[in-house]
PDB file of N, CA and C in Angstrom:
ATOM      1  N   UNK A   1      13.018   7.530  25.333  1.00  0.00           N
ATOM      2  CA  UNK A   1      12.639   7.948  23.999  1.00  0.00           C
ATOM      3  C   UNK A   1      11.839   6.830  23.332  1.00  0.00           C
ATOM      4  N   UNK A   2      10.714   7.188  22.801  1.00  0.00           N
ATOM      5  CA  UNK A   2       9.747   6.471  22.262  1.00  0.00           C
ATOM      6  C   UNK A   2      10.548   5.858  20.585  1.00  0.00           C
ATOM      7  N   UNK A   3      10.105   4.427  20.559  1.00  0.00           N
ATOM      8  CA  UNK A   3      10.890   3.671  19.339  1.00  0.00           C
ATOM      9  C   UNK A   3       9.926   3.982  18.176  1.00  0.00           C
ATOM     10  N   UNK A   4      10.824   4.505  16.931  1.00  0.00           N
ATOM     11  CA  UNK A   4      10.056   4.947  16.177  1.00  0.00           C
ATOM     12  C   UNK A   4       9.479   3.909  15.312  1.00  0.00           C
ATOM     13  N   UNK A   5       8.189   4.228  15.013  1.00  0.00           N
ATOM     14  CA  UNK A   5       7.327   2.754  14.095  1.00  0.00           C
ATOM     15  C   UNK A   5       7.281   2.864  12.533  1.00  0.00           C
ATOM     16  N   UNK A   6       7.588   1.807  11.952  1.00  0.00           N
ATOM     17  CA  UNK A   6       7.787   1.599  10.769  1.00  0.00           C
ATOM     18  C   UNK A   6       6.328   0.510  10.331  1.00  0.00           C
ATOM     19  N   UNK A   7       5.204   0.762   9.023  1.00  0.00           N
ATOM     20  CA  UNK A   7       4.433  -0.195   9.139  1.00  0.00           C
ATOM     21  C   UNK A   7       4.381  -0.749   7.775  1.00  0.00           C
ATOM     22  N   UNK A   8       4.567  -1.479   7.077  1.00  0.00           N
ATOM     23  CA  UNK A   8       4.520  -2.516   6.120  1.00  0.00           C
ATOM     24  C   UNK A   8       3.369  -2.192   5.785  1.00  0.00           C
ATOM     25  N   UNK A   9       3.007  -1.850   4.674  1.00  0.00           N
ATOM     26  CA  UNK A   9       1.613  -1.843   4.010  1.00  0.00           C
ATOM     27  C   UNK A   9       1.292  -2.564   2.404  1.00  0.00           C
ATOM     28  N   UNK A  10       0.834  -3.530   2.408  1.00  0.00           N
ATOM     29  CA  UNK A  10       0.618  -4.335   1.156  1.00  0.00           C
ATOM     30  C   UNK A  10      -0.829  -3.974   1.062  1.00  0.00           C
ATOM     31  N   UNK A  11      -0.708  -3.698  -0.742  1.00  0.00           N
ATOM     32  CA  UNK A  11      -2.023  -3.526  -0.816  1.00  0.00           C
ATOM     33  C   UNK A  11      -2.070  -3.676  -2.436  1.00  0.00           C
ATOM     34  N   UNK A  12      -3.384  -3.683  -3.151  1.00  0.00           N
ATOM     35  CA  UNK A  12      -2.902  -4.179  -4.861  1.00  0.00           C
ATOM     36  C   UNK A  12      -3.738  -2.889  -5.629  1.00  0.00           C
ATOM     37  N   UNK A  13      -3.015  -2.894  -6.505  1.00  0.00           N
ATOM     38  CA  UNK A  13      -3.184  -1.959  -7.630  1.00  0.00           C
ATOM     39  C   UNK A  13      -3.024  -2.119  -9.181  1.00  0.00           C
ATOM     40  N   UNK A  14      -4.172  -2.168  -9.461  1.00  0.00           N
ATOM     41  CA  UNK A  14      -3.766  -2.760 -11.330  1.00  0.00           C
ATOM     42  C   UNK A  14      -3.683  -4.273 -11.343  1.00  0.00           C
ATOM     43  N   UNK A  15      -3.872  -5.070 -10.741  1.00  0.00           N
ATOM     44  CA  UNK A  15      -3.364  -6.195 -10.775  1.00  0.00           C
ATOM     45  C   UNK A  15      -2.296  -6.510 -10.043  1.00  0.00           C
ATOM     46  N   UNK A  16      -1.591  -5.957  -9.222  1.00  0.00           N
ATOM     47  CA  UNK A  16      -0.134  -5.708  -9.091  1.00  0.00           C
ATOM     48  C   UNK A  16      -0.312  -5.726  -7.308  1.00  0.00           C
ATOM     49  N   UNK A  17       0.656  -6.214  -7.030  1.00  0.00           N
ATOM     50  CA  UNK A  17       1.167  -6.424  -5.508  1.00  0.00           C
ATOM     51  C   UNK A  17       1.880  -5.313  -4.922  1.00  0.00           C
ATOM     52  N   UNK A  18       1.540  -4.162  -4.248  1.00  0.00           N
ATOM     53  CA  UNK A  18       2.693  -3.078  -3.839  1.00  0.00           C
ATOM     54  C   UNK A  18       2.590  -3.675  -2.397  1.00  0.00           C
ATOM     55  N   UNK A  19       3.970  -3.063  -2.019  1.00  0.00           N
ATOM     56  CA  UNK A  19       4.841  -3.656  -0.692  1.00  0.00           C
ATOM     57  C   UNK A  19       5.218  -1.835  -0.245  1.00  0.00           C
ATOM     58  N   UNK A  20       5.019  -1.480   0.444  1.00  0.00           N
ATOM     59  CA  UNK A  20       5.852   0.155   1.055  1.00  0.00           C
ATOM     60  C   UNK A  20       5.769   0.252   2.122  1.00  0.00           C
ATOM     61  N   UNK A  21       6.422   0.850   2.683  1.00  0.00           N
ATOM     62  CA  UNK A  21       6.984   1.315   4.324  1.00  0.00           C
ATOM     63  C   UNK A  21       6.807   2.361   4.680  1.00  0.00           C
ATOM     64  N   UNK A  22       5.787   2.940   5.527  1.00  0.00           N
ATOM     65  CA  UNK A  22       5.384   4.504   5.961  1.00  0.00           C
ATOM     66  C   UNK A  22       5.503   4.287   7.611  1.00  0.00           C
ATOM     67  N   UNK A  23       5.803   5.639   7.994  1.00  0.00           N
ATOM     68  CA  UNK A  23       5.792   6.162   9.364  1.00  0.00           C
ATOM     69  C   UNK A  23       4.471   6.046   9.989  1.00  0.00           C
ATOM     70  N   UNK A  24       3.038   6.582   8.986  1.00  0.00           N
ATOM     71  CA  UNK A  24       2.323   7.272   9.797  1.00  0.00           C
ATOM     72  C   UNK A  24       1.061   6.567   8.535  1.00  0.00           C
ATOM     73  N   UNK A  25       0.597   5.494   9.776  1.00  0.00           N
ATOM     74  CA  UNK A  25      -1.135   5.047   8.546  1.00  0.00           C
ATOM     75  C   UNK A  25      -2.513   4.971   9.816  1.00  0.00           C
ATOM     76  N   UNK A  26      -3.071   5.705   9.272  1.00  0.00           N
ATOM     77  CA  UNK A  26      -4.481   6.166  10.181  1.00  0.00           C
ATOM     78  C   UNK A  26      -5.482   5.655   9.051  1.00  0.00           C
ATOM     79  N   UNK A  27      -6.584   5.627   9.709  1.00  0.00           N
ATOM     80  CA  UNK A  27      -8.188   5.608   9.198  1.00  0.00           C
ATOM     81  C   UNK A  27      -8.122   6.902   8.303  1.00  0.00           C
ATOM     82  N   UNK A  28      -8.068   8.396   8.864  1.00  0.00           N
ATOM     83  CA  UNK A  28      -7.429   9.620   7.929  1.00  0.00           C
ATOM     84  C   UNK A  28      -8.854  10.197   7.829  1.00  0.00           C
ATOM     85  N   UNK A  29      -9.128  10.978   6.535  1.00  0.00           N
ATOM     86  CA  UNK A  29     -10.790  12.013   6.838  1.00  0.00           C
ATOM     87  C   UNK A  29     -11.605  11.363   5.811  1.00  0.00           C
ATOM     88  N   UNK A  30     -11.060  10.575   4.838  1.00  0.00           N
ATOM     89  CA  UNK A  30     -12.105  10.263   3.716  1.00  0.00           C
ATOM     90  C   UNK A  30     -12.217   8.834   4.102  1.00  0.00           C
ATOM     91  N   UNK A  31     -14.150   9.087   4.204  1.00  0.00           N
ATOM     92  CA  UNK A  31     -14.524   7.591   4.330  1.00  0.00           C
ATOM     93  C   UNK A  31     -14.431   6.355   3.865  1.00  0.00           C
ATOM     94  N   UNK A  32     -13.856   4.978   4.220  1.00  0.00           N
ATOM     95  CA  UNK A  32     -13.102   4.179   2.944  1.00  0.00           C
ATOM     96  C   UNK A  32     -12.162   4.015   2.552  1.00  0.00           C
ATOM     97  N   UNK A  33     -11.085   5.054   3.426  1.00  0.00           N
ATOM     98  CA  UNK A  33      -9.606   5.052   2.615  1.00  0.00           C
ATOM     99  C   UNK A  33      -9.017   5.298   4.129  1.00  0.00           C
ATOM    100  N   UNK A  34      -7.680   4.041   3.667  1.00  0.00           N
ATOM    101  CA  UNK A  34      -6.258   4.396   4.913  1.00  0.00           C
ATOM    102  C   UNK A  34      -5.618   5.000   4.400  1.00  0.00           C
ATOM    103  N   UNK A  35      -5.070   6.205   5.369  1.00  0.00           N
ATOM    104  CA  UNK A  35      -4.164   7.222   4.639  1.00  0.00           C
ATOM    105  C   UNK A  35      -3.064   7.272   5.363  1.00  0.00           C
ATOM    106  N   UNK A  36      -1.540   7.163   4.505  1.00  0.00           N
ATOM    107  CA  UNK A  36      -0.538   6.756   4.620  1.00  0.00           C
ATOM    108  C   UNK A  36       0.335   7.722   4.391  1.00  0.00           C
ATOM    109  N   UNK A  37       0.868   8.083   5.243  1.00  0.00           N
ATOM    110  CA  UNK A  37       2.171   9.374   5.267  1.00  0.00           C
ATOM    111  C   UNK A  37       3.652   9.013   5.565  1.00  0.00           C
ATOM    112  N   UNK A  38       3.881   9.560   5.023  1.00  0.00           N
ATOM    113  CA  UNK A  38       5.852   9.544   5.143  1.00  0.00           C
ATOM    114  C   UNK A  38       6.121   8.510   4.672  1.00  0.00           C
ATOM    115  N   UNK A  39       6.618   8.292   3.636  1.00  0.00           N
ATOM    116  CA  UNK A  39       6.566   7.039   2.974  1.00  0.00           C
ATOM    117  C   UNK A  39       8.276   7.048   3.308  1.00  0.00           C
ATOM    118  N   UNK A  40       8.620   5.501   3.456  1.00  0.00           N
ATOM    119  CA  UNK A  40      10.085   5.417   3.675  1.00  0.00           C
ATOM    120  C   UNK A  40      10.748   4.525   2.571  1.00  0.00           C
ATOM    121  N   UNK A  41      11.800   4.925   2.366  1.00  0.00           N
ATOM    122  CA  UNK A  41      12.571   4.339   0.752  1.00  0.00           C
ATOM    123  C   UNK A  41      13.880   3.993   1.597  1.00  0.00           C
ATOM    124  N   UNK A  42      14.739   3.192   0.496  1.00  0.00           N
ATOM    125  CA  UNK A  42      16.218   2.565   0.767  1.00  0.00           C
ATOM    126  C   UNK A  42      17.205   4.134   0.610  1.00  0.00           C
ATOM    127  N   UNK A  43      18.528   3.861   1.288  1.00  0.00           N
ATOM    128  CA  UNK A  43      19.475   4.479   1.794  1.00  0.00           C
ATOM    129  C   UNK A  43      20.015   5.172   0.672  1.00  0.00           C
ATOM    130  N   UNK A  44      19.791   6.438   0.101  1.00  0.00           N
ATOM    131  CA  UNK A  44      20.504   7.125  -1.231  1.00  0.00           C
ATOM    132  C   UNK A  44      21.713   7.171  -1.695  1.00  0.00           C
ATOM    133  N   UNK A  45      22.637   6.917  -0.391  1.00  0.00           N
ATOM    134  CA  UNK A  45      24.160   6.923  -0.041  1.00  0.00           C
ATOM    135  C   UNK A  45      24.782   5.400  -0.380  1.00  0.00           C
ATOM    136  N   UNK A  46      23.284   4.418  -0.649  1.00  0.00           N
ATOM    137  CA  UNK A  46      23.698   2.954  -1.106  1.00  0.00           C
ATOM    138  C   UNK A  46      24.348   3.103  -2.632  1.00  0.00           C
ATOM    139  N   UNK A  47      25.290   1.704  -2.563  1.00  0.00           N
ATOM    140  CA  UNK A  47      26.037   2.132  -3.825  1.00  0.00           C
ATOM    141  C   UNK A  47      25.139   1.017  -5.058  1.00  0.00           C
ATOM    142  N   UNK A  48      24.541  -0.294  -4.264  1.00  0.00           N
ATOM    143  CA  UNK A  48      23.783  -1.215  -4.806  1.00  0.00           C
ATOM    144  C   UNK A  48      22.445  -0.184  -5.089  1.00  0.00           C
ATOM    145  N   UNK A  49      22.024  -0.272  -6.608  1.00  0.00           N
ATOM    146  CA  UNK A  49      20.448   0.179  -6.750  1.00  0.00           C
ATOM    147  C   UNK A  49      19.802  -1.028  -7.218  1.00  0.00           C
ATOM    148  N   UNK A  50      18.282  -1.270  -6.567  1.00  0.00           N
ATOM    149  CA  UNK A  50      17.389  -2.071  -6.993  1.00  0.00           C
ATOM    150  C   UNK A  50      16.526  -1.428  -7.871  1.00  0.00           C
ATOM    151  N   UNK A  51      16.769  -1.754  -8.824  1.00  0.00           N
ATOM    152  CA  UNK A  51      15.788  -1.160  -9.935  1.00  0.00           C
ATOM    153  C   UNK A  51      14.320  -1.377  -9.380  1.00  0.00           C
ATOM    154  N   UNK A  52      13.749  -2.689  -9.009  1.00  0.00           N
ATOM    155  CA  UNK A  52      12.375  -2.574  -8.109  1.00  0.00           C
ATOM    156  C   UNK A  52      12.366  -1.558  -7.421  1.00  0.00           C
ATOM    157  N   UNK A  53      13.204  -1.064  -6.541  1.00  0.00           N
ATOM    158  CA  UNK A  53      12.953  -0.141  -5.437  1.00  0.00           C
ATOM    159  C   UNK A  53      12.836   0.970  -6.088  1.00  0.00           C
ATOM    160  N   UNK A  54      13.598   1.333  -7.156  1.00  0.00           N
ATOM    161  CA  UNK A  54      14.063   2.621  -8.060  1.00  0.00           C
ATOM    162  C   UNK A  54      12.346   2.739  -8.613  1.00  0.00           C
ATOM    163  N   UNK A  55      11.930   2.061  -8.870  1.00  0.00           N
ATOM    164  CA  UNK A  55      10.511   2.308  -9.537  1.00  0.00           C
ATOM    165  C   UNK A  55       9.655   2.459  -8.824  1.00  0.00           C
ATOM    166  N   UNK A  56       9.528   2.140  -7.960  1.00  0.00           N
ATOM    167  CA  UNK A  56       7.963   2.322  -6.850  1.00  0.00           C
ATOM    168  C   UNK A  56       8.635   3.510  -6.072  1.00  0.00           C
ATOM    169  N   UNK A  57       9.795   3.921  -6.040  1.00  0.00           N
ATOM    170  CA  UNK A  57      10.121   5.155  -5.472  1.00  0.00           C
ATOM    171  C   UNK A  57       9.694   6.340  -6.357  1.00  0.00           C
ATOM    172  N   UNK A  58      10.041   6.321  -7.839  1.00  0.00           N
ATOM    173  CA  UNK A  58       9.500   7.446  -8.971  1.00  0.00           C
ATOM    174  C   UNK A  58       8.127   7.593  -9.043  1.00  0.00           C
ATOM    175  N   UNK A  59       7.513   6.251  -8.455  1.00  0.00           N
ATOM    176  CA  UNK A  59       6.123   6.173  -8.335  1.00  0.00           C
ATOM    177  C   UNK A  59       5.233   7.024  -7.428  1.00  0.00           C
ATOM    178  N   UNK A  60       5.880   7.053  -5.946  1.00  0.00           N
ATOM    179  CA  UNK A  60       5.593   7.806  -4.670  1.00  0.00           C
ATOM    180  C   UNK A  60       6.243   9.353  -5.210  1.00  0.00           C
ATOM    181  N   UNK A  61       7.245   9.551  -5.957  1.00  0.00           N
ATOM    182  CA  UNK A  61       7.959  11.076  -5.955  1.00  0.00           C
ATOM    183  C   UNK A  61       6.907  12.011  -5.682  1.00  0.00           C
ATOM    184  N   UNK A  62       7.602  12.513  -4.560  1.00  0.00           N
ATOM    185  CA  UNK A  62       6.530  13.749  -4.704  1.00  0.00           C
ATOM    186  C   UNK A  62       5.746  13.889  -3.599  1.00  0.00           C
ATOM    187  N   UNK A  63       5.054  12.726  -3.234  1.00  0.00           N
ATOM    188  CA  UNK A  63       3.966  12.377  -2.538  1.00  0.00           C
ATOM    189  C   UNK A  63       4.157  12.729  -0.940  1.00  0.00           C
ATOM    190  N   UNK A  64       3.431  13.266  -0.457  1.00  0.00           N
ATOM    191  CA  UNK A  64       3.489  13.910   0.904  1.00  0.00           C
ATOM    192  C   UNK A  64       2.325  12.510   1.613  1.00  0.00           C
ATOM    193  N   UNK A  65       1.384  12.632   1.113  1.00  0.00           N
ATOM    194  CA  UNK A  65       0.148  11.496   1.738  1.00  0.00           C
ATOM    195  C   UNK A  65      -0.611  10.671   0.242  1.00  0.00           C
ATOM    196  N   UNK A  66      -1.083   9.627   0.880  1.00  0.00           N
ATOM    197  CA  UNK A  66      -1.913   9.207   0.103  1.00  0.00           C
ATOM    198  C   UNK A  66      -2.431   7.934   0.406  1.00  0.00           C
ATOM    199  N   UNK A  67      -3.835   7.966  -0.437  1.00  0.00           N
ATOM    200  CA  UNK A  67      -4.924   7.217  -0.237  1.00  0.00           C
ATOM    201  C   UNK A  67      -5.280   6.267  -0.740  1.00  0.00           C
ATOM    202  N   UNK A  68      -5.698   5.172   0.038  1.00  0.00           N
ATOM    203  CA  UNK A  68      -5.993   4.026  -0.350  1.00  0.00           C
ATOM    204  C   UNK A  68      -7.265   3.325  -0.443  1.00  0.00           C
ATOM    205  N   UNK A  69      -7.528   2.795  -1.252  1.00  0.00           N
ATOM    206  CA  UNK A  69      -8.767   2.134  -0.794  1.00  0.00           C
ATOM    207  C   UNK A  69      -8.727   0.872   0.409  1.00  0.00           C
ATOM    208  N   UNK A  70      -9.735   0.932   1.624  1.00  0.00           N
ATOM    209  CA  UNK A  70      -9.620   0.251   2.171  1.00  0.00           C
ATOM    210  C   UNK A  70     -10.027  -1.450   1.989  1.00  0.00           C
ATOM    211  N   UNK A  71     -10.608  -1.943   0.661  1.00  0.00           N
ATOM    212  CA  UNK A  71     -10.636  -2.847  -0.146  1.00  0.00           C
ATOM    213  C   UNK A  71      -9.584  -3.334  -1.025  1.00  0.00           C
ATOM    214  N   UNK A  72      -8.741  -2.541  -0.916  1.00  0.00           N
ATOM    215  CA  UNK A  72      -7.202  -3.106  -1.664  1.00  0.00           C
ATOM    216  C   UNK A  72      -6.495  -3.050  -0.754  1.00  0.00           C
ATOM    217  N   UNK A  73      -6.345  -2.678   0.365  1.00  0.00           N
ATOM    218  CA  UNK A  73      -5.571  -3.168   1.398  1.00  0.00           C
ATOM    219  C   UNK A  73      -5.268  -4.567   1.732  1.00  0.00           C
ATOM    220  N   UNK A  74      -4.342  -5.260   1.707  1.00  0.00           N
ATOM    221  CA  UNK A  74      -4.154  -6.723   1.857  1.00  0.00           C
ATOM    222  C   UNK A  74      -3.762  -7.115   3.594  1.00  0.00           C
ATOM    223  N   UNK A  75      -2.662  -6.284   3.741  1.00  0.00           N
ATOM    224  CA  UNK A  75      -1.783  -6.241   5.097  1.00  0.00           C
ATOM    225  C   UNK A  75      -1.249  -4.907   5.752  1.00  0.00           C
ATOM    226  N   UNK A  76      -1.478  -4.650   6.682  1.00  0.00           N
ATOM    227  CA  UNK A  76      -0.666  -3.485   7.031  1.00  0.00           C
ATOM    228  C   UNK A  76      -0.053  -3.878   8.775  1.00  0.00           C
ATOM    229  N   UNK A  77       1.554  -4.313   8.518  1.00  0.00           N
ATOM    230  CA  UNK A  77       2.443  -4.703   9.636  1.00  0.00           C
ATOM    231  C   UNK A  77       2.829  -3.575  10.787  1.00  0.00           C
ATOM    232  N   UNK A  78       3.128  -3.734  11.726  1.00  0.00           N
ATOM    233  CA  UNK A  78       4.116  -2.659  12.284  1.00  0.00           C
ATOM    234  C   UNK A  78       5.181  -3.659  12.412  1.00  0.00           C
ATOM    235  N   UNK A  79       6.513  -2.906  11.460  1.00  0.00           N
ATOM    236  CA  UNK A  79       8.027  -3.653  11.746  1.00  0.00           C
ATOM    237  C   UNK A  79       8.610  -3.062  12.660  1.00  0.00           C
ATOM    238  N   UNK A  80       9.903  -4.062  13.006  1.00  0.00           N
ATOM    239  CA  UNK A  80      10.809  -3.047  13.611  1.00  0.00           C
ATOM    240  C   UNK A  80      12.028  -2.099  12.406  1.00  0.00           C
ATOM    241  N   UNK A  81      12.231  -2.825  11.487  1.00  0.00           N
ATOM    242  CA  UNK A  81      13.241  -2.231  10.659  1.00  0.00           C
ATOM    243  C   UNK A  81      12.580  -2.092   9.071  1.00  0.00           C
ATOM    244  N   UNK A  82      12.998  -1.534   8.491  1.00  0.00           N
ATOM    245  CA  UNK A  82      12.056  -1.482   7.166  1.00  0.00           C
ATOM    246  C   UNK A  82      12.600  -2.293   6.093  1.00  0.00           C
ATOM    247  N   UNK A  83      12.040  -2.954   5.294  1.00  0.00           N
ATOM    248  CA  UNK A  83      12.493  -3.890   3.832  1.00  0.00           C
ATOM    249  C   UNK A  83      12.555  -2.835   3.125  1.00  0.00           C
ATOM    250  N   UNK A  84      12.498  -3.946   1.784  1.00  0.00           N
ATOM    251  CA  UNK A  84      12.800  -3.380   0.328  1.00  0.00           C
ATOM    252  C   UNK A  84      11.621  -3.264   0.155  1.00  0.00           C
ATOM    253  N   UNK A  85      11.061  -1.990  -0.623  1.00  0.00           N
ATOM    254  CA  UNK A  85       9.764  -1.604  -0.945  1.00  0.00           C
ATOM    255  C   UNK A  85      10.168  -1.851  -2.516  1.00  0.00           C
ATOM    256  N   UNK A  86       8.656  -2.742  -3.545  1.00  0.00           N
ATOM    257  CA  UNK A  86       8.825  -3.288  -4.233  1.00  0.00           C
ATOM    258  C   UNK A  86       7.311  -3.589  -4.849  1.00  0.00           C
ATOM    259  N   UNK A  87       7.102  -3.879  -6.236  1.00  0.00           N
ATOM    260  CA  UNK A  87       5.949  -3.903  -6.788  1.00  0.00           C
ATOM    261  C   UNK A  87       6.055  -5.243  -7.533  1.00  0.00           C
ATOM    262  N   UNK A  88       4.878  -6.222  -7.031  1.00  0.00           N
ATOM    263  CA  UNK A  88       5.318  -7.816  -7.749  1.00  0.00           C
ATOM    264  C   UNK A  88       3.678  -7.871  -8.645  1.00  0.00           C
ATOM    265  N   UNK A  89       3.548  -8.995  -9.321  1.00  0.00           N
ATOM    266  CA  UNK A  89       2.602  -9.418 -10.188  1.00  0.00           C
ATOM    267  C   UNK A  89       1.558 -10.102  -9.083  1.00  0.00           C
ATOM    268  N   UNK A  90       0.363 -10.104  -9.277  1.00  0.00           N
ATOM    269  CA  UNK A  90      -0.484 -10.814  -8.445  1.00  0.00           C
ATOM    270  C   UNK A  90      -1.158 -12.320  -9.202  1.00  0.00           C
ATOM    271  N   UNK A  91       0.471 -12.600 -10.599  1.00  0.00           N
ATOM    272  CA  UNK A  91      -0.429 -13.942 -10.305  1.00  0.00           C
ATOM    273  C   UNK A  91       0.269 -14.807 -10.369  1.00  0.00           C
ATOM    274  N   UNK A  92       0.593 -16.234  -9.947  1.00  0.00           N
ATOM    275  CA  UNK A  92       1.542 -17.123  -9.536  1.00  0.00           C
ATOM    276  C   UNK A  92       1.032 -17.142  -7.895  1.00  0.00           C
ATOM    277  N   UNK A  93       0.604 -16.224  -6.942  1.00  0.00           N
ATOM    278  CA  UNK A  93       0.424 -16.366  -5.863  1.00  0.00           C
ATOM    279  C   UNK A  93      -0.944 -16.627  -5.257  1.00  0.00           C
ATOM    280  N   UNK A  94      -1.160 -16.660  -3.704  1.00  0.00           N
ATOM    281  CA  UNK A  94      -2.212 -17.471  -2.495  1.00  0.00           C
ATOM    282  C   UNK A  94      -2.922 -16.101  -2.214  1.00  0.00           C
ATOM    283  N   UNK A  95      -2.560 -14.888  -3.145  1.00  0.00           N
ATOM    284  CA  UNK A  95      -3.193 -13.628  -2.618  1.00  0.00           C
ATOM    285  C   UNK A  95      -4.533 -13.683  -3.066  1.00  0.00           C
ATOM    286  N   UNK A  96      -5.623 -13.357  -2.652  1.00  0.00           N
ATOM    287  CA  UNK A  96      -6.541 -13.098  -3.552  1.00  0.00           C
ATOM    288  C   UNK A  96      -7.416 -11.848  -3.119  1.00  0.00           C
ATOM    289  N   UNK A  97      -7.959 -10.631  -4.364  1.00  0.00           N
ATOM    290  CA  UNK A  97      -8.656  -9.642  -3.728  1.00  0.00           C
ATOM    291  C   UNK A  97     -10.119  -9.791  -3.614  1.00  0.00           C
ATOM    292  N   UNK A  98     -10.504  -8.986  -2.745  1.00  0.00           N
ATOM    293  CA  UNK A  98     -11.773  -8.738  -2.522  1.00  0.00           C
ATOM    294  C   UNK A  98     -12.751  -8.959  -4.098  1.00  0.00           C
ATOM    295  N   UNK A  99     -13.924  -9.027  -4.219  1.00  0.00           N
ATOM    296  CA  UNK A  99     -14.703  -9.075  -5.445  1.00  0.00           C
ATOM    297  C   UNK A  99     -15.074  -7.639  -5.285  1.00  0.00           C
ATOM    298  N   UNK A 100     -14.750  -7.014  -6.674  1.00  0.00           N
ATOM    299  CA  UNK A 100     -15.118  -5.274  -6.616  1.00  0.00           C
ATOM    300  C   UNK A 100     -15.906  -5.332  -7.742  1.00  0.00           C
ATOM    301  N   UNK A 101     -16.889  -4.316  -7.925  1.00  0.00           N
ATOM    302  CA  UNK A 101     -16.857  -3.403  -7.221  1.00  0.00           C
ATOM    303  C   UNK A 101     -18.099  -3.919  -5.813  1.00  0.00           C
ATOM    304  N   UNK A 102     -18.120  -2.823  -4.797  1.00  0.00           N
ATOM    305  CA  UNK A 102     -18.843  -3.838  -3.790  1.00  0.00           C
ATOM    306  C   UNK A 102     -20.286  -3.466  -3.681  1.00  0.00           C
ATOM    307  N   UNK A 103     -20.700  -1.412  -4.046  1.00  0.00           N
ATOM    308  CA  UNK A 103     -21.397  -1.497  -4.889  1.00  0.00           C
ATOM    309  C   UNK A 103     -21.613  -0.955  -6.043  1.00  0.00           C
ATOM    310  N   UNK A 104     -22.133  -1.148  -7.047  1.00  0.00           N
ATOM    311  CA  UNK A 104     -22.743  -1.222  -8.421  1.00  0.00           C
ATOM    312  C   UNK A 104     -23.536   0.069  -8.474  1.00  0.00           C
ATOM    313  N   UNK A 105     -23.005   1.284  -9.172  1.00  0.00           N
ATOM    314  CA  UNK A 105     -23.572   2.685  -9.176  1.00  0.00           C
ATOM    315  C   UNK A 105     -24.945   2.574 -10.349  1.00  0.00           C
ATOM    316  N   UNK A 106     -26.132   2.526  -9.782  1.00  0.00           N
ATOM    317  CA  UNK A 106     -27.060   2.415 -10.445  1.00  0.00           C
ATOM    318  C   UNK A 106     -28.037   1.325 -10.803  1.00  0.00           C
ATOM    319  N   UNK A 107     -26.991   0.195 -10.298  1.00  0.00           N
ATOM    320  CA  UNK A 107     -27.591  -1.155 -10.848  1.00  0.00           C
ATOM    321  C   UNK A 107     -28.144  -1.584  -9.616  1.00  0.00           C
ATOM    322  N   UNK A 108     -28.058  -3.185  -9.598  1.00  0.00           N
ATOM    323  CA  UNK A 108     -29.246  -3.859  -8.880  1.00  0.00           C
ATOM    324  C   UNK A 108     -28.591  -3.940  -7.490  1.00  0.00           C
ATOM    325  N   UNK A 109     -29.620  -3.916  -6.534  1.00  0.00           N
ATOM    326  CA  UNK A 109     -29.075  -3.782  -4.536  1.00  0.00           C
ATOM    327  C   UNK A 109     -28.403  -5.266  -4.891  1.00  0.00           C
ATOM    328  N   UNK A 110     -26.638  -5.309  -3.933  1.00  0.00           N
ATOM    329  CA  UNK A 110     -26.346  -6.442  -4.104  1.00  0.00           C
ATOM    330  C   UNK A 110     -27.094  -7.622  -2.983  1.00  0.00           C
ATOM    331  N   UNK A 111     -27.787  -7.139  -2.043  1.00  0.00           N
ATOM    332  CA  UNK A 111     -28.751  -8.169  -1.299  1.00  0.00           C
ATOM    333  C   UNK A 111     -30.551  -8.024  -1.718  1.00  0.00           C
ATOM    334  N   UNK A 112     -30.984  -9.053  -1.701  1.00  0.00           N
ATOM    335  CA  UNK A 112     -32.531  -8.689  -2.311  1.00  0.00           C
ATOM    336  C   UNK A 112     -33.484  -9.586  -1.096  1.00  0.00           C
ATOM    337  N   UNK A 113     -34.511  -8.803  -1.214  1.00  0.00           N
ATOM    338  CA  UNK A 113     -35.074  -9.748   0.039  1.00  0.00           C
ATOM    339  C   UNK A 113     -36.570  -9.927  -0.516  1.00  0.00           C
TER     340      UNK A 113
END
């Protein structure tokens, strides 16, 4: 029996550091975006709640798939077991994002020759 894969996906939003755990992350149909299915959350039957976890879970409610930009993508792991999925501040830290936008709708070509 094939071991089932769990993949760590960090990626930023708003300013903000998200951390989540999905089954299933492909390239997907829209150009530009990793698309991320089955999102995996902590044990419901736990008696400890992490309010972090409690929030980025109300966040996903609902959500069957979804899309990312492949420019806010930071990391995407394959674990063996899954963490705490969790939403941190992006500043105090060694993270840094891409310069967006990459291009400029209307304005000047960002290379000139």
């Amino acid at each position: 029996m094939a071991a089932s894969h769990i993949f760590k996906v960090l990626f930023t939003n708003q300013g903000k550091i998200y951390e989540i755990y999905a089954r299933k992350v492909s390239h997907g149909e829209l150009w530009g975006f990793v698309e991320v299915e089955e999102l995996v959350f902590g044990e419901k039957s736990s008696v400890v709640v992490d309010p972090a976890e409690e929030r980025i879970k109300s966040e996903f409610d609902g959500v069957k798939r979804t899309y990312l930009p492949m420019h806010s993508i930071l990391r995407i792991d394959q674990v063996k077991k899954q963490g705490i999925s969790k939403v941190s501040s992006a500043d105090n830290t060694n993270v840094t994002q891409f310069p967006m936008p990459v291009y400029t709708p209307g304005g000047e070509p960002p290379i000139r020759k």
